[in-house]
N, C-alpha and C. Protein backbone atom coordinates (compact mmCIF):
# COMPACT_ATOMS: atom_id res chain seq x y z
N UNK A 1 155.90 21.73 -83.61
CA UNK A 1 156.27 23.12 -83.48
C UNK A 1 155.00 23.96 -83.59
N UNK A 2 154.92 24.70 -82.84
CA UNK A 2 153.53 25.57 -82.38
C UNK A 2 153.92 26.84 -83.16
N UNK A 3 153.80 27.44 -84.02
CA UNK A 3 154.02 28.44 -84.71
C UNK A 3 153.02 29.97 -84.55
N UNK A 4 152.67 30.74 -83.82
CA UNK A 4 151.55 31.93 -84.31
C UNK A 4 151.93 32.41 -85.83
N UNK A 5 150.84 33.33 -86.34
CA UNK A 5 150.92 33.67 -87.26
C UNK A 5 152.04 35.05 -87.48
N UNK A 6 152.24 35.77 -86.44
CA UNK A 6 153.05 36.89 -86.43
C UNK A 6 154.58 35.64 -86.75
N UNK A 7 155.00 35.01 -85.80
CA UNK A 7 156.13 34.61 -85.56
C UNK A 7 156.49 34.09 -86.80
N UNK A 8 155.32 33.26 -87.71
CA UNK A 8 155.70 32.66 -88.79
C UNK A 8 156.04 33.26 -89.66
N UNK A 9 155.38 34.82 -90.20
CA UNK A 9 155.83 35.54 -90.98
C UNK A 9 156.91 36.22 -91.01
N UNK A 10 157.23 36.93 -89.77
CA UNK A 10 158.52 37.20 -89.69
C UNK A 10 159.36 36.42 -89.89
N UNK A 11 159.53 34.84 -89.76
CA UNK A 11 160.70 34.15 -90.11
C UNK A 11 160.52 33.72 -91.22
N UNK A 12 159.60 33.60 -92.38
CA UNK A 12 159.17 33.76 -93.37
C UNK A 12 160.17 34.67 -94.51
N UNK A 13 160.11 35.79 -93.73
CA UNK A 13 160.44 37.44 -94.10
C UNK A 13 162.00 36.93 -93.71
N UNK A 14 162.20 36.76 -93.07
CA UNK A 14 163.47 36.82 -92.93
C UNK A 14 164.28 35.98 -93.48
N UNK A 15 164.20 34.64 -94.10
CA UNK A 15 164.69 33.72 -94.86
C UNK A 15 163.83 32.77 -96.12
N UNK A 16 163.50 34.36 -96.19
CA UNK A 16 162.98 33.94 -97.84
C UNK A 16 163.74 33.91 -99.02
N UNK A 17 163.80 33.22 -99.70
CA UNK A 17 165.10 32.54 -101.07
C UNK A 17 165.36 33.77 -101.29
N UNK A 18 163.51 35.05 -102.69
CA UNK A 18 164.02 36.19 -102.91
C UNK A 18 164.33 37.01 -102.32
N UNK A 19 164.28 37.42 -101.15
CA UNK A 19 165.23 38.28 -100.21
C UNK A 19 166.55 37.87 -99.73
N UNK A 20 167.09 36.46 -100.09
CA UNK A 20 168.68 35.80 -99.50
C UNK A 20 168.83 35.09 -101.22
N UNK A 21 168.74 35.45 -102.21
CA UNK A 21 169.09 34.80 -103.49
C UNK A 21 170.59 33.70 -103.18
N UNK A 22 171.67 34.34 -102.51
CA UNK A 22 172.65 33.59 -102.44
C UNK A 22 173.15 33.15 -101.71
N UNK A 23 171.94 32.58 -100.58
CA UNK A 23 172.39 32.38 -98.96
C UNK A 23 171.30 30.59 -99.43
N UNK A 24 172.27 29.38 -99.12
CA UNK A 24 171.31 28.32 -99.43
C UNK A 24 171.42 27.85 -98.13
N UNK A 25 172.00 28.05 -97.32
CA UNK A 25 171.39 28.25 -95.69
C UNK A 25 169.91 28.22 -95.47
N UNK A 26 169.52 29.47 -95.77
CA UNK A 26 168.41 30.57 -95.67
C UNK A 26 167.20 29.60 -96.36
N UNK A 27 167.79 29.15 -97.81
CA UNK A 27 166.53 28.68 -98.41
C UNK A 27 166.11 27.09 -97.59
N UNK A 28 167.36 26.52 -97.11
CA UNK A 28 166.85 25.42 -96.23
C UNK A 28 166.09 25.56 -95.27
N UNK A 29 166.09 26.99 -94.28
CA UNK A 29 165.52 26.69 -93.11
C UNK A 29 164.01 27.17 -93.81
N UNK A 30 163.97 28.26 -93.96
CA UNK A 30 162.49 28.67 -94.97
C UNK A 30 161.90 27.14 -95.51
N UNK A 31 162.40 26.51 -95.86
CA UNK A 31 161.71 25.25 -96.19
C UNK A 31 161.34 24.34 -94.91
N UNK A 32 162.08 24.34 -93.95
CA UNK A 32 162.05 23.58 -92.92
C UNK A 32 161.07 24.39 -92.01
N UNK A 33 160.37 26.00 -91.85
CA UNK A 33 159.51 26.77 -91.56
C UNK A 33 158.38 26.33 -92.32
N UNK A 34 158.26 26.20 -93.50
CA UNK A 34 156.86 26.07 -94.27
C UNK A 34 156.53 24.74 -93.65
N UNK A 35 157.62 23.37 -93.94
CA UNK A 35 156.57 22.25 -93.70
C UNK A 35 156.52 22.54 -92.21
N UNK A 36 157.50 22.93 -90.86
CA UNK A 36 156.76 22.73 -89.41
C UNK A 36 155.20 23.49 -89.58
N UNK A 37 155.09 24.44 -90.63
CA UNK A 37 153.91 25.25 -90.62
C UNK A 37 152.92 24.57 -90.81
N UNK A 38 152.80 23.58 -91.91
CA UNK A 38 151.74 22.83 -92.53
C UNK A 38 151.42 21.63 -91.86
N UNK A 39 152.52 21.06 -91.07
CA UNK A 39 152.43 20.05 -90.25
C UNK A 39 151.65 20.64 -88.93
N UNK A 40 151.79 21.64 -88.68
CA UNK A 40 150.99 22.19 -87.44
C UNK A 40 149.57 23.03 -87.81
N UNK A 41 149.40 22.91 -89.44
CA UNK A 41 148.06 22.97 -90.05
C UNK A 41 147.45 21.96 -89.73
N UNK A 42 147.97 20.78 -90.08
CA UNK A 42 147.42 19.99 -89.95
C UNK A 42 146.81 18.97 -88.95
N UNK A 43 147.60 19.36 -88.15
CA UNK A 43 147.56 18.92 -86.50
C UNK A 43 146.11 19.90 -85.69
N UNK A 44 146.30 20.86 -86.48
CA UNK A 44 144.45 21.84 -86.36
C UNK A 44 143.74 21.60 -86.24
N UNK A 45 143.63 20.94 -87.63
CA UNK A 45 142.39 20.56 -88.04
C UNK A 45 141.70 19.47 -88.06
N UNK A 46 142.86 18.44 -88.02
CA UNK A 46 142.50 16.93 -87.33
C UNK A 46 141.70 17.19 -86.01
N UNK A 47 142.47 18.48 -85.21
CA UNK A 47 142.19 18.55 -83.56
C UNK A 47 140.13 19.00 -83.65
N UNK A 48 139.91 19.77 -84.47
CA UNK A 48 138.93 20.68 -85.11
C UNK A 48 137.94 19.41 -85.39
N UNK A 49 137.97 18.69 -85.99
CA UNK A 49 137.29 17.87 -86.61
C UNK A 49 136.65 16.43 -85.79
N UNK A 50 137.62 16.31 -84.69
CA UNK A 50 137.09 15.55 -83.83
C UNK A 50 135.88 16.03 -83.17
């Protein structure tokens, strides 16, 4: 998942735990946003380093 930085924050913003306290929907996908995020950190910098 190719993420920009605008796109990530807004969905960030939008299904963040403290802004949805009682939506556990919300806190799943926000979790499932951070790691595609870090996984496509990481896919960077491997690319970077070659």
């Amino acid at each position: 998942m190719d993420i920009d930085k605008k796109g990530y924050r807004s969905l960030v913003r939008k299904y963040h735990p403290d802004l949805n306290p009682n939506d556990h929907e919300s806190n799943k996908v926000f979790q499932q946003i951070n790691e595609a995020s870090e996984d496509d950190r990481k896919r960077q910098n491997r690319r970077s380093k070659c």
